[in-house]
C-alpha atoms as a PDB file:
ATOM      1  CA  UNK A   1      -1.683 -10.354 112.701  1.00  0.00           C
ATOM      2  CA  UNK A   2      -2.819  -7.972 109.946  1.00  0.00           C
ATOM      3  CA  UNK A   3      -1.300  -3.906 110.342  1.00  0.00           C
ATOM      4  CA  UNK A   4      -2.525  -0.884 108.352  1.00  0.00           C
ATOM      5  CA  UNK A   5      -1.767  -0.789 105.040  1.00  0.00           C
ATOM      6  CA  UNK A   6       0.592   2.722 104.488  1.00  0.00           C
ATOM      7  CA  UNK A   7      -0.933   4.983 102.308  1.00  0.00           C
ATOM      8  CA  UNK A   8       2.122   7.609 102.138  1.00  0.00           C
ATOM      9  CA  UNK A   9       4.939   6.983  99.971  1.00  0.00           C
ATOM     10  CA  UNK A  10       7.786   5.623 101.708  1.00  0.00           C
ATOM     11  CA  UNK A  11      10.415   8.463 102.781  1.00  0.00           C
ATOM     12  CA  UNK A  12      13.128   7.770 100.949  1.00  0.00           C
ATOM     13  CA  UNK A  13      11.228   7.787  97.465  1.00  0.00           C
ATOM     14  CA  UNK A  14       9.721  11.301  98.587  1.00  0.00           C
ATOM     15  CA  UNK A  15      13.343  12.603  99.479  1.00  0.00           C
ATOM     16  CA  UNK A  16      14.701  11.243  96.448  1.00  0.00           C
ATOM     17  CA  UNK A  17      11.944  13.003  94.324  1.00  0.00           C
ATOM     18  CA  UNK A  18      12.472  15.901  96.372  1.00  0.00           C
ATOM     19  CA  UNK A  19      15.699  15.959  95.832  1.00  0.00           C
ATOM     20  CA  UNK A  20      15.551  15.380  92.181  1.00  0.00           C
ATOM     21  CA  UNK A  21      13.097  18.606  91.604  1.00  0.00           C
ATOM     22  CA  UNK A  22      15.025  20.704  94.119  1.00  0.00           C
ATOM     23  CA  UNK A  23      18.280  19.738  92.013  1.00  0.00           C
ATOM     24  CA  UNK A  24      16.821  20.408  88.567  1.00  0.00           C
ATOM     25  CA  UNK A  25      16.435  24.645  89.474  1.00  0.00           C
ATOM     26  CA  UNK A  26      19.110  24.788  91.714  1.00  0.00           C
ATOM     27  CA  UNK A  27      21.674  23.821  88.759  1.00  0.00           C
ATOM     28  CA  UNK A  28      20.636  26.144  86.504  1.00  0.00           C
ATOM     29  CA  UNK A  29      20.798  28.838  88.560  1.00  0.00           C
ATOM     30  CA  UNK A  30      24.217  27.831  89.804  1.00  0.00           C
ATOM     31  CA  UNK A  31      25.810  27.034  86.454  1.00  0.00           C
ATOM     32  CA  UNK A  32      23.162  28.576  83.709  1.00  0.00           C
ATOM     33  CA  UNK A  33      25.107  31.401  83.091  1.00  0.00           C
ATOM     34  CA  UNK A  34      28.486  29.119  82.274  1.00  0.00           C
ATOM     35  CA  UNK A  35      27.203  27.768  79.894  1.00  0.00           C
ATOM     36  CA  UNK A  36      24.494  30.120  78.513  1.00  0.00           C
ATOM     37  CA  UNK A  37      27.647  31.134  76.234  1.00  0.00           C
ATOM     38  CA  UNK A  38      27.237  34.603  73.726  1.00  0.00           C
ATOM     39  CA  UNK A  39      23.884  36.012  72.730  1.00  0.00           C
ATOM     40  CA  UNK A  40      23.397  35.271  69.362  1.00  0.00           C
ATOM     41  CA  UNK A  41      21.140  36.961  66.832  1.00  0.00           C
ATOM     42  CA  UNK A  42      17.630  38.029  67.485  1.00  0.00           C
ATOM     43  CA  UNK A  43      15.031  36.602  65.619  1.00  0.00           C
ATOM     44  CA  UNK A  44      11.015  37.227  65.445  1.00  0.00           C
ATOM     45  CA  UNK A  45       9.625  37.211  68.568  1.00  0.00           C
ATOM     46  CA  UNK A  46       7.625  33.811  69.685  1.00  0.00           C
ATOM     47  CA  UNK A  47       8.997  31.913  66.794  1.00  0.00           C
ATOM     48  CA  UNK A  48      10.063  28.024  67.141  1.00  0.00           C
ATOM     49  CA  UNK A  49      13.066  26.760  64.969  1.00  0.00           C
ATOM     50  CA  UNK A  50      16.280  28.852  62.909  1.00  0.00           C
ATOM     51  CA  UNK A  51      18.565  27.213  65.592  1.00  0.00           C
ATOM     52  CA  UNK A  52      16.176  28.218  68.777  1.00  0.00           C
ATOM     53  CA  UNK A  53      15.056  24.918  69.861  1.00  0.00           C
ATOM     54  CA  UNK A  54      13.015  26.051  72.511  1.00  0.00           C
ATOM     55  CA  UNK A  55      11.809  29.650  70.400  1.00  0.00           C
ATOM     56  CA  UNK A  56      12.315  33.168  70.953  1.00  0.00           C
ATOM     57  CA  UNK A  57      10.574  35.471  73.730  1.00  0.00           C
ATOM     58  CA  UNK A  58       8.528  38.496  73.117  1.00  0.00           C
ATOM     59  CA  UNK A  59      11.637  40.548  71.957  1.00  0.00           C
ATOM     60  CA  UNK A  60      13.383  37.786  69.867  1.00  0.00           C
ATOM     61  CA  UNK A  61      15.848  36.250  72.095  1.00  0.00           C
ATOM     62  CA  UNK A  62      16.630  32.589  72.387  1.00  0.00           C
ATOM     63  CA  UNK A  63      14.698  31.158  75.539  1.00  0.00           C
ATOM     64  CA  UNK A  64      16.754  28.674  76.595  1.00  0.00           C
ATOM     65  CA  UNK A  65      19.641  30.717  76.925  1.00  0.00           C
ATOM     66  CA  UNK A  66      17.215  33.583  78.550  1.00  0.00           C
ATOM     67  CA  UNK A  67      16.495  30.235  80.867  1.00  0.00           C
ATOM     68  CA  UNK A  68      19.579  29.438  82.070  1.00  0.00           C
ATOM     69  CA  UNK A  69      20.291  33.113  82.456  1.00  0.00           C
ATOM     70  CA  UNK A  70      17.306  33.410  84.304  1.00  0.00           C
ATOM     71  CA  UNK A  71      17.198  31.264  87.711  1.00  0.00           C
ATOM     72  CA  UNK A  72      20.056  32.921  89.518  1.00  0.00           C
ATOM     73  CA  UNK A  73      17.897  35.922  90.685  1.00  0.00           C
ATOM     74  CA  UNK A  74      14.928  34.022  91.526  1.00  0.00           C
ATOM     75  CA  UNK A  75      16.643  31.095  93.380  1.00  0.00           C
ATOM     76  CA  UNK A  76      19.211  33.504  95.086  1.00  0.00           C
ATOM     77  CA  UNK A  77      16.762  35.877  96.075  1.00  0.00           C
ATOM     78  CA  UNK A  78      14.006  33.702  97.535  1.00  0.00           C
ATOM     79  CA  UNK A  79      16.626  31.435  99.544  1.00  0.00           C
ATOM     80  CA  UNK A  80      18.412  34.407 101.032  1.00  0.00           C
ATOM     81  CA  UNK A  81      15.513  36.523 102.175  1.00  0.00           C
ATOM     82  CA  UNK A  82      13.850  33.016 103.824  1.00  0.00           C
ATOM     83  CA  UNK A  83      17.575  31.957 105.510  1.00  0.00           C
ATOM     84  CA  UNK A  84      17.132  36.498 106.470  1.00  0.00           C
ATOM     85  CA  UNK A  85      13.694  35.881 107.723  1.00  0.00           C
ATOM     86  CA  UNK A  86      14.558  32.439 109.845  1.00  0.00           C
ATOM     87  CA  UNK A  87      17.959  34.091 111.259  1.00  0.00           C
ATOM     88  CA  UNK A  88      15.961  37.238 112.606  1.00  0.00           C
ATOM     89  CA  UNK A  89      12.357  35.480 113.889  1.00  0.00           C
ATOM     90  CA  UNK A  90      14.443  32.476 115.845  1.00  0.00           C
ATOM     91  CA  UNK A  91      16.300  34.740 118.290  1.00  0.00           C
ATOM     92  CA  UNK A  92      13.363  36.759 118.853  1.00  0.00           C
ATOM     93  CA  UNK A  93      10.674  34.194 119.487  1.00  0.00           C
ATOM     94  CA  UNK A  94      12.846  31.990 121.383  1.00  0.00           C
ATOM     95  CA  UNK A  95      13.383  35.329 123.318  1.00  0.00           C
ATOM     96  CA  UNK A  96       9.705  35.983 123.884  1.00  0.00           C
ATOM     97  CA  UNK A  97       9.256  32.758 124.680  1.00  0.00           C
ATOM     98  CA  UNK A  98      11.964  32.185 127.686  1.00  0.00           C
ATOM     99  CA  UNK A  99      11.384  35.709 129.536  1.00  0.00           C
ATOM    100  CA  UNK A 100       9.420  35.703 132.386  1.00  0.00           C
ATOM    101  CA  UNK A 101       9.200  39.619 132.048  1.00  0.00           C
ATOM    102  CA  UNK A 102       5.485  40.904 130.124  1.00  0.00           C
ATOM    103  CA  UNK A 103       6.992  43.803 128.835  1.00  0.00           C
ATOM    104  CA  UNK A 104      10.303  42.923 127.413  1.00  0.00           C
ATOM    105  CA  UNK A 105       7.747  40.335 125.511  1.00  0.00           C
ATOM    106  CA  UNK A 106       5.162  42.752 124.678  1.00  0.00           C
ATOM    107  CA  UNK A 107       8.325  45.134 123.173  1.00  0.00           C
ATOM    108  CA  UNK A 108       9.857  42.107 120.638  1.00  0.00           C
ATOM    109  CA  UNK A 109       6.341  41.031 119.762  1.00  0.00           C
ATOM    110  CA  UNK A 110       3.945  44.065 119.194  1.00  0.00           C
ATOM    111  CA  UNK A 111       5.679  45.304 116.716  1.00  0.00           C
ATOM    112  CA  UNK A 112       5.690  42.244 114.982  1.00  0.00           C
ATOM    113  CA  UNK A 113       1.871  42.373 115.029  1.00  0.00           C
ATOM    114  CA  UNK A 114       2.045  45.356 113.246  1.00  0.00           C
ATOM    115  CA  UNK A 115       3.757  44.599 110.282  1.00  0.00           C
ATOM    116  CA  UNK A 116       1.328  41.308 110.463  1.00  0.00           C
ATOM    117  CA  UNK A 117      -1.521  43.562 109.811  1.00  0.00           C
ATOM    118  CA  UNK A 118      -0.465  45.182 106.848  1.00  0.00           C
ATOM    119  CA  UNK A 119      -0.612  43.122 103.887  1.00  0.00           C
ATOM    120  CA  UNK A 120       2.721  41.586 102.648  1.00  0.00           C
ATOM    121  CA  UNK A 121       2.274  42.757  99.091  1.00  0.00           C
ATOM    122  CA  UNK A 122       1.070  46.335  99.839  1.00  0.00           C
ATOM    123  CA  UNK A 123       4.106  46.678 102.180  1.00  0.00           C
ATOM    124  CA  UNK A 124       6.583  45.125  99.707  1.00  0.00           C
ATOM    125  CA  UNK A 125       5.116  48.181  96.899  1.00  0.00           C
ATOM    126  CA  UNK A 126       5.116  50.938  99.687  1.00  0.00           C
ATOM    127  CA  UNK A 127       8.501  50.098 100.625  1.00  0.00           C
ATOM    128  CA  UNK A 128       9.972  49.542  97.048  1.00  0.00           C
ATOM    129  CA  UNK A 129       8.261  52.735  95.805  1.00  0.00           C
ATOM    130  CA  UNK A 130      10.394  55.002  97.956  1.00  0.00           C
ATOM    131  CA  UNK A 131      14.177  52.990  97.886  1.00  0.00           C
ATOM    132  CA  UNK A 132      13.570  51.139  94.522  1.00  0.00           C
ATOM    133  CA  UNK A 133      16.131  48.180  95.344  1.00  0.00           C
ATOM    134  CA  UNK A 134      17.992  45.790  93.903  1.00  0.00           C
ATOM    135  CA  UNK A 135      17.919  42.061  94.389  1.00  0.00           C
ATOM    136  CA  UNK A 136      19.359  42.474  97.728  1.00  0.00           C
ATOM    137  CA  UNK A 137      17.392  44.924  98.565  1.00  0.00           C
ATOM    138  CA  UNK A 138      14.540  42.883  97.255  1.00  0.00           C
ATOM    139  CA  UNK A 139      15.437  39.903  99.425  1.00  0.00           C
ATOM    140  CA  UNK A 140      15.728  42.284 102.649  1.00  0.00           C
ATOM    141  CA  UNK A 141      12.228  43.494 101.789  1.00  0.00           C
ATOM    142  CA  UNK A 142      10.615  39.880 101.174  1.00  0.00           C
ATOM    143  CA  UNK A 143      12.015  38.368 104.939  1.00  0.00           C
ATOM    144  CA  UNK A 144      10.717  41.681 106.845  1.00  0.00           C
ATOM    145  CA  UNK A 145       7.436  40.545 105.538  1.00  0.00           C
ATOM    146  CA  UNK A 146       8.120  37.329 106.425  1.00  0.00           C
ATOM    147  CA  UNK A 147       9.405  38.050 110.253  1.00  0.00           C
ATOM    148  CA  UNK A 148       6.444  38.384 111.923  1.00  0.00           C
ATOM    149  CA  UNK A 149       4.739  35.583 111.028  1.00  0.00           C
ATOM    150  CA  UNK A 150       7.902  33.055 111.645  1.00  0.00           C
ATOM    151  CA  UNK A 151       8.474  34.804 115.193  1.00  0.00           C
ATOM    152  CA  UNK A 152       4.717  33.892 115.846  1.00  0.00           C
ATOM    153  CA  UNK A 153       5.275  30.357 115.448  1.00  0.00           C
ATOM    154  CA  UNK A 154       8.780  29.754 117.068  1.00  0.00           C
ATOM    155  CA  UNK A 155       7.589  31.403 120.006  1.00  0.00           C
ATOM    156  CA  UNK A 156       4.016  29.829 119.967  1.00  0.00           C
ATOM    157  CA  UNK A 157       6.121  26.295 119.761  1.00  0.00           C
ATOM    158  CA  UNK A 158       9.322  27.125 122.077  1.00  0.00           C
ATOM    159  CA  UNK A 159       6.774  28.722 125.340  1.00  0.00           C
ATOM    160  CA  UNK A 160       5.597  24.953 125.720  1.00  0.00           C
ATOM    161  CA  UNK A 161       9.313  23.935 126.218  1.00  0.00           C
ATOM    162  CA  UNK A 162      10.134  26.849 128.055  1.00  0.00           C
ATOM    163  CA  UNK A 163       7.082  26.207 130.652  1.00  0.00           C
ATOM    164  CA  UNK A 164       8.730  22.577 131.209  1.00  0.00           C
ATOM    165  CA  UNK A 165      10.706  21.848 134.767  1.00  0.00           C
ATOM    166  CA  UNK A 166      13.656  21.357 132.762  1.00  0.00           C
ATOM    167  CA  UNK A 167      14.106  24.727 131.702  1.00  0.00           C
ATOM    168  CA  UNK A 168      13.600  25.777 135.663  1.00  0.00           C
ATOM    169  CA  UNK A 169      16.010  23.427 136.564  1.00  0.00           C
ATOM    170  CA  UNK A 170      18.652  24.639 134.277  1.00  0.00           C
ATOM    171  CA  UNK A 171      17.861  28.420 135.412  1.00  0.00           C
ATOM    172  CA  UNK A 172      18.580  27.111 138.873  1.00  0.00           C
ATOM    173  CA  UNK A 173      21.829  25.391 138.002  1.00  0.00           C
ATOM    174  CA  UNK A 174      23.073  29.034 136.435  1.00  0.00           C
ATOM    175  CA  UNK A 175      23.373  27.697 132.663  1.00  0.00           C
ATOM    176  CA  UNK A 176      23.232  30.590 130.343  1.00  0.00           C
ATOM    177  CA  UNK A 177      20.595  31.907 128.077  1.00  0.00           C
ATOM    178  CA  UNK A 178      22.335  30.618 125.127  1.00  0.00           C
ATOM    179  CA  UNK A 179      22.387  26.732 126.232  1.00  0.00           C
ATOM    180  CA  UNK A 180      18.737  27.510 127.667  1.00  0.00           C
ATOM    181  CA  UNK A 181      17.644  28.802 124.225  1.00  0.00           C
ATOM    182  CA  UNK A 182      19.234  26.708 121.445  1.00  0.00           C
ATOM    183  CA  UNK A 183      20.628  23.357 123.383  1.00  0.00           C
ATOM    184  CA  UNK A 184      16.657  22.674 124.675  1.00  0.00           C
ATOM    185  CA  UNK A 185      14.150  24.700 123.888  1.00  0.00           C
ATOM    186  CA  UNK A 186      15.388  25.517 120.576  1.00  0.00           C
ATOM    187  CA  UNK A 187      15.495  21.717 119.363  1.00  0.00           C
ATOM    188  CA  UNK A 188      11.570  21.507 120.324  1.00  0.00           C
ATOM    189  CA  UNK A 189      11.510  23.972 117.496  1.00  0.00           C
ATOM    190  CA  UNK A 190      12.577  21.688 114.861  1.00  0.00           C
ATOM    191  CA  UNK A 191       9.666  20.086 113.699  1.00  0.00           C
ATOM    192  CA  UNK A 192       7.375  22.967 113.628  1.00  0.00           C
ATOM    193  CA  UNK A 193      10.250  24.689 111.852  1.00  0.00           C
ATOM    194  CA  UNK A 194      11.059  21.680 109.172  1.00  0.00           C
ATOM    195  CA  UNK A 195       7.534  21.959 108.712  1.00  0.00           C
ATOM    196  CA  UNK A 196       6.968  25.969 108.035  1.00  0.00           C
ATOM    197  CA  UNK A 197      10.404  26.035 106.228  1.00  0.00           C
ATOM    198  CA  UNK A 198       8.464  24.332 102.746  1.00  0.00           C
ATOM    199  CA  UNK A 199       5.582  26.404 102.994  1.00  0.00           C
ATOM    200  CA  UNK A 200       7.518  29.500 103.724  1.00  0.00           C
ATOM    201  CA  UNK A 201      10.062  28.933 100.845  1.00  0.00           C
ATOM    202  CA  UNK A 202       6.523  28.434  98.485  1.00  0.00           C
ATOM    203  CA  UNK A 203       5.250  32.458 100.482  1.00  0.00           C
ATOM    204  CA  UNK A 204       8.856  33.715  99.219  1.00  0.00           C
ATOM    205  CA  UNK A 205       8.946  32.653  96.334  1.00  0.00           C
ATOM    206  CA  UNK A 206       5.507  33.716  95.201  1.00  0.00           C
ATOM    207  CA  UNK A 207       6.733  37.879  96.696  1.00  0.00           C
ATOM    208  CA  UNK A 208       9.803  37.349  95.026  1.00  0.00           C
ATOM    209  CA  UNK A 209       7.940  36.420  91.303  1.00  0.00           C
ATOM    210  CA  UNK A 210       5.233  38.886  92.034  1.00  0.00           C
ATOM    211  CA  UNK A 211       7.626  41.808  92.620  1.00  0.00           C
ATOM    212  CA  UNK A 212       9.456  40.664  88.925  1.00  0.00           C
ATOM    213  CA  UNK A 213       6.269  40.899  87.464  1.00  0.00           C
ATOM    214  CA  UNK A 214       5.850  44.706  89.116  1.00  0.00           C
ATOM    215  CA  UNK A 215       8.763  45.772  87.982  1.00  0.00           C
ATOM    216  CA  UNK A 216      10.334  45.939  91.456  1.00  0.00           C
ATOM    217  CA  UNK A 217      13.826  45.131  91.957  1.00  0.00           C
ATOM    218  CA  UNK A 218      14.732  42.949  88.532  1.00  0.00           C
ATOM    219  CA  UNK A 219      14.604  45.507  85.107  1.00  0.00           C
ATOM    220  CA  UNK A 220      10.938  44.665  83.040  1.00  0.00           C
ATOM    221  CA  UNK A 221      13.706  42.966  79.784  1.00  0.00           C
ATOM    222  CA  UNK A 222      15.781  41.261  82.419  1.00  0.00           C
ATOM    223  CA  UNK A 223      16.820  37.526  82.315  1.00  0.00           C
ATOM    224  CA  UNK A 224      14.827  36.591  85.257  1.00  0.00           C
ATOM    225  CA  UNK A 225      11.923  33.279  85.172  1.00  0.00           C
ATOM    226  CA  UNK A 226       9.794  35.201  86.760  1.00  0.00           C
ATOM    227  CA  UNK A 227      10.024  38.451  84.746  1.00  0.00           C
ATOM    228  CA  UNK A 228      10.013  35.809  81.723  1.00  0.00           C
ATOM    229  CA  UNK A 229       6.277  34.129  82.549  1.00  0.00           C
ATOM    230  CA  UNK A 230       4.931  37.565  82.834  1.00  0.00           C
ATOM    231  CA  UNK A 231       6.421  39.121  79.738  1.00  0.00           C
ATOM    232  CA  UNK A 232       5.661  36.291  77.707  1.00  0.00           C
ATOM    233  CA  UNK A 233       2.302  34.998  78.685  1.00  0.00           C
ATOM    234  CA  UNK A 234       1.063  37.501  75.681  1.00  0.00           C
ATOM    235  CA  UNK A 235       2.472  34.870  73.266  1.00  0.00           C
ATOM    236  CA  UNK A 236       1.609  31.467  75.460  1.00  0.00           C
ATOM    237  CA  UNK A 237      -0.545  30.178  72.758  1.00  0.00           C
ATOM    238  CA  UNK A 238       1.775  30.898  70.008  1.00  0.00           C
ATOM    239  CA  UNK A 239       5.263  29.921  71.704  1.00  0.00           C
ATOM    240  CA  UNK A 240       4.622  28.257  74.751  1.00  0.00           C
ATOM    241  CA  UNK A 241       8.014  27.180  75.786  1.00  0.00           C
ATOM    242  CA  UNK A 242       9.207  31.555  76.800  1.00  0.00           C
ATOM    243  CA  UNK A 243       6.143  30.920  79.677  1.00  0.00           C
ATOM    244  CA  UNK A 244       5.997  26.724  80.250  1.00  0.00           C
ATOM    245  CA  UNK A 245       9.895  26.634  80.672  1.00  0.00           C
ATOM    246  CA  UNK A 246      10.745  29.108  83.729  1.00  0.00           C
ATOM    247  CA  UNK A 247       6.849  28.406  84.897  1.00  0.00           C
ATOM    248  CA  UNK A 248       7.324  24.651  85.407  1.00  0.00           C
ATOM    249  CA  UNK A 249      11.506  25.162  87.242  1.00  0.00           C
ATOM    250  CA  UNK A 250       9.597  27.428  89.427  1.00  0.00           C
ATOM    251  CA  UNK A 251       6.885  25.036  90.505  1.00  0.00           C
ATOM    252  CA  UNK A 252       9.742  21.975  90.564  1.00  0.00           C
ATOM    253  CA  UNK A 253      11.588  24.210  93.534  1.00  0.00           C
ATOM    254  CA  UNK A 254       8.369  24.428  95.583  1.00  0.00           C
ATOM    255  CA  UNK A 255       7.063  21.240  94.799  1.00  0.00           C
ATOM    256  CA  UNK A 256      10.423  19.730  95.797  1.00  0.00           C
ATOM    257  CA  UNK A 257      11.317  21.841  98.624  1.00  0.00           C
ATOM    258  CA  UNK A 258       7.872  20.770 100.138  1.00  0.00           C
ATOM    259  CA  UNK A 259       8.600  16.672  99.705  1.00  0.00           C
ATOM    260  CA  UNK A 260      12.342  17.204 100.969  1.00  0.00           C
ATOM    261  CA  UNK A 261      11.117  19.405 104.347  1.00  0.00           C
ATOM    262  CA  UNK A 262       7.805  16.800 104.734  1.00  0.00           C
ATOM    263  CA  UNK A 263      10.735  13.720 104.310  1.00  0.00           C
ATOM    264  CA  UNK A 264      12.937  15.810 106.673  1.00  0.00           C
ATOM    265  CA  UNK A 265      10.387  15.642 109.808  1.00  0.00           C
ATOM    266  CA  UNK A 266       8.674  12.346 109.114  1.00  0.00           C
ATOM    267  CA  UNK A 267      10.257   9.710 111.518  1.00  0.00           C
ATOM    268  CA  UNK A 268      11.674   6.366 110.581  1.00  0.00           C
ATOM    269  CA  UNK A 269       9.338   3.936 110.635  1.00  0.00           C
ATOM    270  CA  UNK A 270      10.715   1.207 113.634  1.00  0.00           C
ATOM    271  CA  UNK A 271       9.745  -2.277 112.827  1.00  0.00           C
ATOM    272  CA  UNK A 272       7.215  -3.967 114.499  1.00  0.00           C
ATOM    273  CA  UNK A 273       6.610  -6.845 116.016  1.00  0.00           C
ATOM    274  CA  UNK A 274       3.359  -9.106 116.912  1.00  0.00           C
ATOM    275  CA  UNK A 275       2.428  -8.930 119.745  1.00  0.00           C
ATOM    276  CA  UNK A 276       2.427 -12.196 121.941  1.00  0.00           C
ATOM    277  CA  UNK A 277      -1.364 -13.955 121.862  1.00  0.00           C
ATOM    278  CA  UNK A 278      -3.175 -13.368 124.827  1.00  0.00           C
ATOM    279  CA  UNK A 279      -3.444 -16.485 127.181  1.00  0.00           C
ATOM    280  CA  UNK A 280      -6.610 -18.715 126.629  1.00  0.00           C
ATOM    281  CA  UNK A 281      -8.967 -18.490 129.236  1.00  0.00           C
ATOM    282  CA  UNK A 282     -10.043 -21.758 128.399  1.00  0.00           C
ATOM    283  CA  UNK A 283      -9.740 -24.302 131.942  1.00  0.00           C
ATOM    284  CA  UNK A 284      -7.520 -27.207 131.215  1.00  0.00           C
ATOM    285  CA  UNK A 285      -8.887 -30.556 132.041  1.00  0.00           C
ATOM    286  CA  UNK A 286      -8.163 -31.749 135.543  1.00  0.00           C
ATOM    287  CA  UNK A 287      -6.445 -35.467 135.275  1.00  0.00           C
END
């Protein structure tokens, strides 16, 4: 018996590869600025060689040291204002979700359509143009624009669950909200979470680069990828390594985040057997 031929790669080679990409970023932003050692001597800007194997950037300073200066802001940033934007959206949608009262889920959830409206970016300037933050502040900013829209799905995914008998039944028996919440209908979550969690991190990351390149919360000369592509794409055809460098670490933590999450929620394969060949309807012979 003949079965479809898989068209996917297998999961472990896409965790692996996710893994591997993920890994790449992660280290230099974790241990870059060990070993980025003392700045050394500026040289012309976007020149290659005189001890600078990857060049100099727009101001004369070595880019591979700027690179493993660089990541910590980025990375940081963009994984704490997503873990920000998860920790306040689950609560409230699995809230919204489980109450049976149309108010208490019109209060958690119009608001939230508010801030939908308004576009991410625009809010992310209006905000930064009165408190001019910092990194954290930067990362508070990017998850409130991210809230709303995370809230929408947990609680579009977790009112199916919460609609089940089950969830009566354990309202009956007197469990608590918590066990209600997270022990049941929060694991129907998962999946639809795995799945927004890549695509989310790729939304965050995108804010937190476009805010570098604005000038908001990381200083225009700063050691920062982000700030680096966009202060150096004036010299891309003369030095390419100041923009390819932090450009490609940047795509190699979405792209990898995306294979690990899509690896994460794709079940295991079960083996599979023939199934037994139907009995001939063919008459046997009577003796």
């Amino acid at each position: 018996m003949r079965y479809p031929v898989r068209t996917r790669p297998p999961r472990p080679a896409r965790f692996l590869l996710g893994l591997l990409l993920v890994a790449v970023p992660l280290l230099l932003a974790l241990l870059g600025p060990l070993l980025a050692g003392e700045p050394g001597p500026r040289a012309a800007s976007f020149t290659l060689g005189d001890g600078h194997w990857a060049g100099t950037d727009f101001v004369g300073r070595d880019v591979w040291r700027q690179v493993l200066l660089g990541g910590r802001t980025v990375v940081l940033t963009a994984l704490s204002a997503t873990a920000l934007a998860y920790a306040v959206a689950l609560p409230l949608g699995l809230a919204a979700a489980l109450t049976h009262r149309a108010w208490l889920e019109d209060v958690l959830m119009r608001p939230l359509d508010v801030l939908l409206a308004i576009p991410s970016l625009l809010l992310l300037l209006l905000v930064a143009a009165v408190f001019h933050p910092g990194t954290a502040g930067l990362a508070v900013l990017v998850a409130l624009v991210n809230i709303p829209d995370a809230a929408r799905i947990i609680r579009a995914t977790a009112a199916e669950a919460a609609a089940r008998p089950a969830v009566e039944a354990l309202r009956m028996q007197g469990e608590t909200w918590w066990r209600m919440a997270v022990g049941y209908v929060g694991r129907s979550t998962l999946r639809t979470l795995t799945a927004d969690a890549g695509t989310r991190l790729t939304g965050v990351l995108y804010l937190v680069a476009t805010a570098a390149f604005l000038g908001v919360g990381v200083a225009p000369d700063a050691a920062d990828w982000a700030v680096m592509v966009d202060r150096n794409r004036t010299g891309l055809f003369v030095q390419p390594w100041a923009v390819v460098l932090p450009a490609l670490l940047i795509v190699a933590l979405t792209t990898g985040a995306n294979l690990l999450f899509d690896a994460a929620q794709t079940p295991r394969p079960h083996p599979r057997t023939p199934l037994p060949a139907p009995p001939s309807t063919r008459k046997a012979p009577h003796p």
